[in-house]
Protein backbone atom coordinates (compact mmCIF):
# COMPACT_ATOMS: atom_id res chain seq x y z
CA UNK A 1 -61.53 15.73 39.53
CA UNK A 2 -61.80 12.46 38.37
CA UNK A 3 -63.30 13.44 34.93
CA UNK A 4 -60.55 15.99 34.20
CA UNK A 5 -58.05 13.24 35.31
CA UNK A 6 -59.01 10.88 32.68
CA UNK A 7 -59.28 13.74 29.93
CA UNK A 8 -55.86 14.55 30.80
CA UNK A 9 -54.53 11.17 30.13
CA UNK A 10 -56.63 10.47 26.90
CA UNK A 11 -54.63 14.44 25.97
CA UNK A 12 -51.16 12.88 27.52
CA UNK A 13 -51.80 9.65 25.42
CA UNK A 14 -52.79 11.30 22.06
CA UNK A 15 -49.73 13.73 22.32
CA UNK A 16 -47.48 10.65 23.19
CA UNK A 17 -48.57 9.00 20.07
CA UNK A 18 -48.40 11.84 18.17
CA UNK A 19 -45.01 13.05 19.11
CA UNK A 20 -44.06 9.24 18.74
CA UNK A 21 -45.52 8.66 14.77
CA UNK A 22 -43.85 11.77 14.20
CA UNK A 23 -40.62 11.03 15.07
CA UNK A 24 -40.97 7.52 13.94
CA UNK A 25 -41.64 9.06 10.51
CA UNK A 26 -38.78 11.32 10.79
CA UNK A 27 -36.77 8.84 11.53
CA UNK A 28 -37.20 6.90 8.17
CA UNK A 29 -37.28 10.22 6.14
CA UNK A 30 -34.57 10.66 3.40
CA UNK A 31 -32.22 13.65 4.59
CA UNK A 32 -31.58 16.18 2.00
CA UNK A 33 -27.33 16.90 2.17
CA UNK A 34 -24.98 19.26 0.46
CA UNK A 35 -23.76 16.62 -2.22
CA UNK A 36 -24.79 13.35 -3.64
CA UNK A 37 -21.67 11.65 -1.70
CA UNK A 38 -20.03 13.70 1.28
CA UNK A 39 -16.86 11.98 3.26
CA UNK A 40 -18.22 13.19 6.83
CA UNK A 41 -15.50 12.97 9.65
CA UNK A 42 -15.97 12.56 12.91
CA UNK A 43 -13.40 13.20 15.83
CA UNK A 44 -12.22 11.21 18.34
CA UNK A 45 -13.21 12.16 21.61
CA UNK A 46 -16.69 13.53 20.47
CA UNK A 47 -19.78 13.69 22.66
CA UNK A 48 -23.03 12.96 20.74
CA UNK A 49 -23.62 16.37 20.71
CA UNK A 50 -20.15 16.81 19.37
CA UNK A 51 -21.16 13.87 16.72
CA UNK A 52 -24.76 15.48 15.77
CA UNK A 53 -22.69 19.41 15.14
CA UNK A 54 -19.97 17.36 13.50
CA UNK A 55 -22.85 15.69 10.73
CA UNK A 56 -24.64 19.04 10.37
CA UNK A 57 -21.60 21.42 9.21
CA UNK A 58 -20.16 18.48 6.88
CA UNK A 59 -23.46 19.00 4.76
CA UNK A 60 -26.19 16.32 6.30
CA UNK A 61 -29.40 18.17 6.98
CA UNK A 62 -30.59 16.37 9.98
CA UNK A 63 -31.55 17.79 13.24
CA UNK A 64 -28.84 17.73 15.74
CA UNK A 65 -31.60 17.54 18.60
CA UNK A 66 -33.37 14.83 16.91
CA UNK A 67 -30.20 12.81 16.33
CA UNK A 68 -28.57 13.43 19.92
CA UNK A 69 -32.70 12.36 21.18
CA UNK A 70 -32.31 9.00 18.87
CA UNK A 71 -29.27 7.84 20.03
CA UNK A 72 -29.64 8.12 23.50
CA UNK A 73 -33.54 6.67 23.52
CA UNK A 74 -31.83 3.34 21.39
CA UNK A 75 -28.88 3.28 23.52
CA UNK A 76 -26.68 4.27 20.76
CA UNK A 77 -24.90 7.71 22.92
CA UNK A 78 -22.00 6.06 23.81
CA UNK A 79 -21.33 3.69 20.94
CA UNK A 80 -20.28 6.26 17.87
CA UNK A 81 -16.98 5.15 16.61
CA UNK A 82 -14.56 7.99 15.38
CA UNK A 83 -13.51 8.20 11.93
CA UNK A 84 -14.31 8.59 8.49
CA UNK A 85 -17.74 8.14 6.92
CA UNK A 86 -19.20 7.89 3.27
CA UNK A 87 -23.04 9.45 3.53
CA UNK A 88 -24.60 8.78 0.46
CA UNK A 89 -28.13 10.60 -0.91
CA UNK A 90 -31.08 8.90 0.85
CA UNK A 91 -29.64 8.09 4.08
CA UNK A 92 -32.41 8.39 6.87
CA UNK A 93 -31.43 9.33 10.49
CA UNK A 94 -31.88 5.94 12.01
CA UNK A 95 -29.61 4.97 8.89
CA UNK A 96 -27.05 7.53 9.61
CA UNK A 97 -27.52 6.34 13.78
CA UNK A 98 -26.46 2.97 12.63
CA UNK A 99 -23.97 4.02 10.22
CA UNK A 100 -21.87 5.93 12.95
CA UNK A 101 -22.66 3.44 15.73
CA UNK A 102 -21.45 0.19 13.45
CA UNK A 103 -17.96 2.30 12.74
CA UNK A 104 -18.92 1.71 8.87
CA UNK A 105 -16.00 4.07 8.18
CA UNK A 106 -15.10 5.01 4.53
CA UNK A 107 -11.84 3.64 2.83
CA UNK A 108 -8.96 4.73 0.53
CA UNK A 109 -7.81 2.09 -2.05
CA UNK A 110 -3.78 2.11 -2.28
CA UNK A 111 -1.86 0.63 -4.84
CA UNK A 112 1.82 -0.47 -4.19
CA UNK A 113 3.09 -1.64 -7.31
CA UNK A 114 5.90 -4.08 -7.67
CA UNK A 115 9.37 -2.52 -8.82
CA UNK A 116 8.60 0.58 -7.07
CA UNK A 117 11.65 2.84 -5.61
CA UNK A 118 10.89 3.98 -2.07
CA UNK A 119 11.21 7.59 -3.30
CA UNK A 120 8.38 6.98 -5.81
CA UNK A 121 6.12 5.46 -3.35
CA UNK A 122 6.52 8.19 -1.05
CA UNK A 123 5.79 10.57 -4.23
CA UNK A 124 2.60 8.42 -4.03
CA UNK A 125 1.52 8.47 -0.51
CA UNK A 126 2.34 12.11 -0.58
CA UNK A 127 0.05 13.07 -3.60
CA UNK A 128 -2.98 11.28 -1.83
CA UNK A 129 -5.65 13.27 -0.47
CA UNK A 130 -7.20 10.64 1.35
CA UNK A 131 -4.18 10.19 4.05
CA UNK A 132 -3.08 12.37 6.97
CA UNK A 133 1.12 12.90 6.04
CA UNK A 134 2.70 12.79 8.90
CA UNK A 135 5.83 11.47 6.83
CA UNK A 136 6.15 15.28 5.15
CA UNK A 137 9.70 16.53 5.76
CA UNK A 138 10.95 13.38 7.79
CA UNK A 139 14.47 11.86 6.04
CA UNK A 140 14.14 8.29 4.58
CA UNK A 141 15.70 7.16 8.27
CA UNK A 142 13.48 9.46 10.09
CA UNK A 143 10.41 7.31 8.88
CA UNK A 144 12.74 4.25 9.69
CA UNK A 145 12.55 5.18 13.06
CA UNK A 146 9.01 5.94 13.16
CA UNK A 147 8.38 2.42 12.24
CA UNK A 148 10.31 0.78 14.28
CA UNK A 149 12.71 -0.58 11.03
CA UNK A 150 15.92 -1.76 11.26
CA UNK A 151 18.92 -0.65 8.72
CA UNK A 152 19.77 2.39 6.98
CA UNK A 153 17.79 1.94 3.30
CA UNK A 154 14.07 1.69 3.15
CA UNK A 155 14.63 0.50 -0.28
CA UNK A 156 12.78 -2.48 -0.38
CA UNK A 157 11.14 -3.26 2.56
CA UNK A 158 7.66 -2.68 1.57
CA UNK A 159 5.23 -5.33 0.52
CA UNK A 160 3.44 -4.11 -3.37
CA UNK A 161 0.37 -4.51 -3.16
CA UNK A 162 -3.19 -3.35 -2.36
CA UNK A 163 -4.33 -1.58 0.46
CA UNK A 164 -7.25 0.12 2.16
CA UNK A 165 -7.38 1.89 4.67
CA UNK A 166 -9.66 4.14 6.70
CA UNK A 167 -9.75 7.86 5.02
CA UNK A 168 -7.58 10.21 7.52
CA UNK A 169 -5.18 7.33 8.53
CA UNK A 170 -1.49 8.47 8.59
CA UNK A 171 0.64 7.41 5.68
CA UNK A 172 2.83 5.66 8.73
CA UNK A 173 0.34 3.29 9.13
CA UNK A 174 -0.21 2.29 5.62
CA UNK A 175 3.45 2.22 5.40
CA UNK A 176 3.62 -0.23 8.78
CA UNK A 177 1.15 -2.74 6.80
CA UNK A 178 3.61 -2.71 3.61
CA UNK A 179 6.35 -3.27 6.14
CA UNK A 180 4.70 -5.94 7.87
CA UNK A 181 3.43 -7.65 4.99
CA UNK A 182 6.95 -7.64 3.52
CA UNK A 183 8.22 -8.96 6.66
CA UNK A 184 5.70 -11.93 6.91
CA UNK A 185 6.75 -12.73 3.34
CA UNK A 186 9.88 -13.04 3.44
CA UNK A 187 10.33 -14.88 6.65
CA UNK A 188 7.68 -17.19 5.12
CA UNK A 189 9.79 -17.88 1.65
CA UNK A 190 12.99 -17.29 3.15
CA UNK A 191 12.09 -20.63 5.73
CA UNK A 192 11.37 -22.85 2.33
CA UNK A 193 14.51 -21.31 0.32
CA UNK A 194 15.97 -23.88 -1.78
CA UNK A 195 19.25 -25.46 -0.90
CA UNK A 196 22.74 -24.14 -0.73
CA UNK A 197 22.24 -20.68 -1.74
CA UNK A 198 24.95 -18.58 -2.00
CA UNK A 199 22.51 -16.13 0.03
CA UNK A 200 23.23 -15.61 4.08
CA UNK A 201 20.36 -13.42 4.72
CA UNK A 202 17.02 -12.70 4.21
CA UNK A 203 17.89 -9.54 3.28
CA UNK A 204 20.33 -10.88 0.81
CA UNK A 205 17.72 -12.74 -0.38
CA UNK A 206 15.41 -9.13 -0.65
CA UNK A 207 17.81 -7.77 -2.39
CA UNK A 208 18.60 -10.62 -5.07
CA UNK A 209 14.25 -10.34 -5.45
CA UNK A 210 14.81 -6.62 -6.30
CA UNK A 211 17.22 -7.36 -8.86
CA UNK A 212 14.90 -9.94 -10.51
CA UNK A 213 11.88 -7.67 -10.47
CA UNK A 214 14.09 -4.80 -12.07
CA UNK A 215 15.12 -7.35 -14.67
CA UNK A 216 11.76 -8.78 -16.04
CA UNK A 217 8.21 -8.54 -15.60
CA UNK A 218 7.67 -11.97 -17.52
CA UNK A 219 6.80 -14.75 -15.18
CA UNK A 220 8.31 -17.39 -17.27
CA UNK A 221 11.55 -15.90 -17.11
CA UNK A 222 12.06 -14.88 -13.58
CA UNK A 223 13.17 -17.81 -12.07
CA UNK A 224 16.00 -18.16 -15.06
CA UNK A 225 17.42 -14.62 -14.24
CA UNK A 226 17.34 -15.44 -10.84
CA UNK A 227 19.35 -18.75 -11.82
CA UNK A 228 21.86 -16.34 -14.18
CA UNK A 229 22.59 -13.98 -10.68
CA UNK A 230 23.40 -17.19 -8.41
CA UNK A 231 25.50 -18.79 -10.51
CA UNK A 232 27.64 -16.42 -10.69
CA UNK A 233 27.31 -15.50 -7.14
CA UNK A 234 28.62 -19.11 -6.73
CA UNK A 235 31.46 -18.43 -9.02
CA UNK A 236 32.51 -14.65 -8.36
CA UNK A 237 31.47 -13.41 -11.40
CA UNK A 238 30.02 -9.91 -11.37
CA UNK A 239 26.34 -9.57 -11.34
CA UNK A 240 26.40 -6.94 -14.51
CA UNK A 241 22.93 -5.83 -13.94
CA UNK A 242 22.06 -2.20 -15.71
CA UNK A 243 18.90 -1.84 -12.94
CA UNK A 244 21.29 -1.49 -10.16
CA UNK A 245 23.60 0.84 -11.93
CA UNK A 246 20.88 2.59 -12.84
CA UNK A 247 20.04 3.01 -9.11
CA UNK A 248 23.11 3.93 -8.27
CA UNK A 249 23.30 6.76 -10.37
CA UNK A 250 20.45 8.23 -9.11
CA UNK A 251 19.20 11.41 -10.40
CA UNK A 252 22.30 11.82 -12.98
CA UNK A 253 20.79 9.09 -15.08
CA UNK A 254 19.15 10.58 -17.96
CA UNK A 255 16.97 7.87 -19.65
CA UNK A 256 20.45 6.32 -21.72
CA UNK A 257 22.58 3.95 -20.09
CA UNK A 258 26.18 4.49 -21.84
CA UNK A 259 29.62 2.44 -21.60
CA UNK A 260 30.47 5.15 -19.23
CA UNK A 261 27.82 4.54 -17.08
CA UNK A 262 28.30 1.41 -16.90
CA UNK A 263 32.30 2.18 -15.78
CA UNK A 264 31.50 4.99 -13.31
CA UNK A 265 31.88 2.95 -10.32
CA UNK A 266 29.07 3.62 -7.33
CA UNK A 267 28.05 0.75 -4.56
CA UNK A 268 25.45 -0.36 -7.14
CA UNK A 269 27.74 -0.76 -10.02
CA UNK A 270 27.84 -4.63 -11.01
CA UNK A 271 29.67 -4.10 -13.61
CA UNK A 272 32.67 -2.89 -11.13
CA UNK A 273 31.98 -5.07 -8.35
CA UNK A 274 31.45 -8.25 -7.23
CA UNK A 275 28.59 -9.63 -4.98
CA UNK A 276 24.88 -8.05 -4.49
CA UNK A 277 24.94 -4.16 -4.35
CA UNK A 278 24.57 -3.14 -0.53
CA UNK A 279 20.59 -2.94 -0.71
CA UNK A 280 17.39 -3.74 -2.56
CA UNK A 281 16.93 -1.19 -5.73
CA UNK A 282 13.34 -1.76 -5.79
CA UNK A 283 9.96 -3.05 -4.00
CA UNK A 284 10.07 -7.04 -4.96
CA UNK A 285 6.46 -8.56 -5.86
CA UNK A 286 5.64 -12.46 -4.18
CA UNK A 287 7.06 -13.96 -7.63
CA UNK A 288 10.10 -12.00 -7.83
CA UNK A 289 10.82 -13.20 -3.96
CA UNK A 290 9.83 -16.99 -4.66
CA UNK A 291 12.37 -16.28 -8.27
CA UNK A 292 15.21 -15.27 -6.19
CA UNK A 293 14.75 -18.20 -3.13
CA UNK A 294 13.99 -20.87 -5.21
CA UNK A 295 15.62 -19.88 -8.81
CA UNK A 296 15.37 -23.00 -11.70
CA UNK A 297 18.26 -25.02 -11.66
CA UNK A 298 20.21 -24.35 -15.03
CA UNK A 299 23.87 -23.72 -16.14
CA UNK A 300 23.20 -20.33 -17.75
CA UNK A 301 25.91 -17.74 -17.16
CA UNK A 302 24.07 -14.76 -19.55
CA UNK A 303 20.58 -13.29 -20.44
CA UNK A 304 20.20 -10.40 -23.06
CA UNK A 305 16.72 -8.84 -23.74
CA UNK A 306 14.99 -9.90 -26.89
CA UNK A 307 13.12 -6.82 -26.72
CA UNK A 308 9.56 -8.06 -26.72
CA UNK A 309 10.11 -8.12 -22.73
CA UNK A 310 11.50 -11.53 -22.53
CA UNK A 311 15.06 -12.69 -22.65
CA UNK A 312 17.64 -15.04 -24.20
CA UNK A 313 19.94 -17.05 -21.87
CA UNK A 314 22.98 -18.38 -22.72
CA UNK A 315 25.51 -20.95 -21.08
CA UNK A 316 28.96 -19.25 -22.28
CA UNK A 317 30.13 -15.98 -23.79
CA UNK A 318 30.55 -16.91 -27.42
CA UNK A 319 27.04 -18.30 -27.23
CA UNK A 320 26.15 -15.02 -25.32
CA UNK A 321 27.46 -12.74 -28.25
CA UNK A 322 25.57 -14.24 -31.09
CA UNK A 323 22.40 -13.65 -29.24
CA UNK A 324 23.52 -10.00 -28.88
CA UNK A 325 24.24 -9.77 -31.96
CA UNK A 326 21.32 -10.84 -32.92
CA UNK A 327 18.63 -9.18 -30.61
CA UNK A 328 20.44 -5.69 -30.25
CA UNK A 329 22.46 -4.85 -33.02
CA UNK A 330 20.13 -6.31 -35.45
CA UNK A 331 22.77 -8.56 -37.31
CA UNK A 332 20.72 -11.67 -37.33
């Protein structure tokens, strides 16, 4: 009895190491999967069995058994994080164990770009494969209210700038970031605005930023437009900026802005009236913001584009007119 007792155990011992070295050397084994890179998702709420079914129909050849085994002999059952995951060619099981377990998730790169309209970044976010659009038939004020937003216009009150996110993330979210960002910004530029602004608002401030951005994408110059816009804020002179009449005519501008564009009055026409137009026209960058807070001090009254994307500024109107002349009707 004793004999066979001992035989037994030397049997029990060998299988153990056996079945051990084998799954040790599974473990460590490249998986073969459908394609070179697969996004795998996995659901929240999943059991480890849910997880290890989840892995297998995405295109990872593992063994769900194996996998569901591995986790729960390294502890590792309850700790698989939902989400998105980017399994690349190679991965072993214990790899793919601790890829799911660390919450590794996969991430979409999105690019805000300064002097964006709200409509064209929802154009973007809408066109992008990587998020979950829960934004698709909601009004501009609908998504307002999703985020929480005060106001009426969206225009404007998203941060440009780059983003990632997890893949599968709602388009809300990535617009709450922009939001937030924007927030934190101008609260932080609006506290070291420059004296005596003819600006009561933050969101005065926003929109004068918008107008810069729409005006110039030369750094040099931004802080001299800005200068042109409050000092005739300070004076009551109209704005006459072609970006916001632009804006405000919408989708009846064709690409040419004519004298009677210019006269067809809207909210943003600053040609026909006085003050800042009722909201931003665009999404203002950091520099356009710091422009518009903290513009250079000078007596200029005009700018006109040279047309190599910077300007010429100009203290009165006679001096104003020669440089029109001169940069846009080619008199010299």
């Amino acid at each position: 009895m004793i004999r066979f007792f001992f035989k037994f155990l030397r049997w029990a011992v060998l299988f153990v190491a056996v079945v051990t070295g084998t799954a040790a050397w599974y473990a460590t084994r490249p998986l073969a999967q459908r394609e070179a890179v697969l996004d795998v998702e996995i659901a929240h709420g999943s059991t480890m069995r849910d997880v290890a079914r989840q892995v297998v129909e995405q295109g990872v050849e593992v063994s769900p058994r194996f996998l569901s085994w591995m986790a729960r002999l390294a502890g590792r059952a309850h700790s698989i994080k939902a989400g998105n995951y980017r399994i690349e060619q190679g991965i072993t099981p214990w790899d793919l164990l601790e890829l799911l377990s660390a919450g590794s998730t996969s991430y979409a790169e999105i690019a805000l770009v300064e002097g964006w309209s709200f409509r064209r970044l929802r154009a973007t976010l809408d066109a992008m494969p990587d998020l979950k659009h829960d934004t698709l038939g909601m009004s501009d004020a609908q998504v307002l209210a999703e985020l929480g937003l005060p106001g009426e216009s969206a225009e404007g009150q998203f941060f440009p700038d780059t983003y990632f996110v997890a893949r599968g993330v709602s388009d809300l979210e990535v617009l709450r970031r922009a939001a937030s960002q924007m927030q934190k910004m101008l609260a932080q530029e609006w506290a070291r605005r420059a004296p005596d602004l003819p600006l009561q608002t933050p969101y005065e401030g926003l929109t004068l930023a918008s107008m810069v951005e729409k005006e110039t994408g030369i750094s040099a110059d931004r802080g001299k437009i800005a200068s042109v816009f409050v000092n005739r804020l300070r004076i009551g002179m109209p704005l006459q900026s072609d970006p916001t009449v632009i804006y405000g005519l919408g989708s009846n501008f064709d690409g040419n802005l004519t004298r009677r564009d210019l006269q067809t009055d809207t909210p943003y026409n600053s040609y026909t009236r006085r003050g800042l137009p009722p909201t931003p026209i665009a999404m203002p960058g950091l520099a356009a913001l710091r422009a518009a807070l903290h513009p250079e001090a000078t007596n200029f009254l005009y700018f006109v584009a040279r047309g190599d994307g910077s300007s010429q500024f100009s203290r009165s109107l006679e001096e104003h007119n020669r440089a029109v002349s001169r940069y846009q009707k080619g008199k010299g």
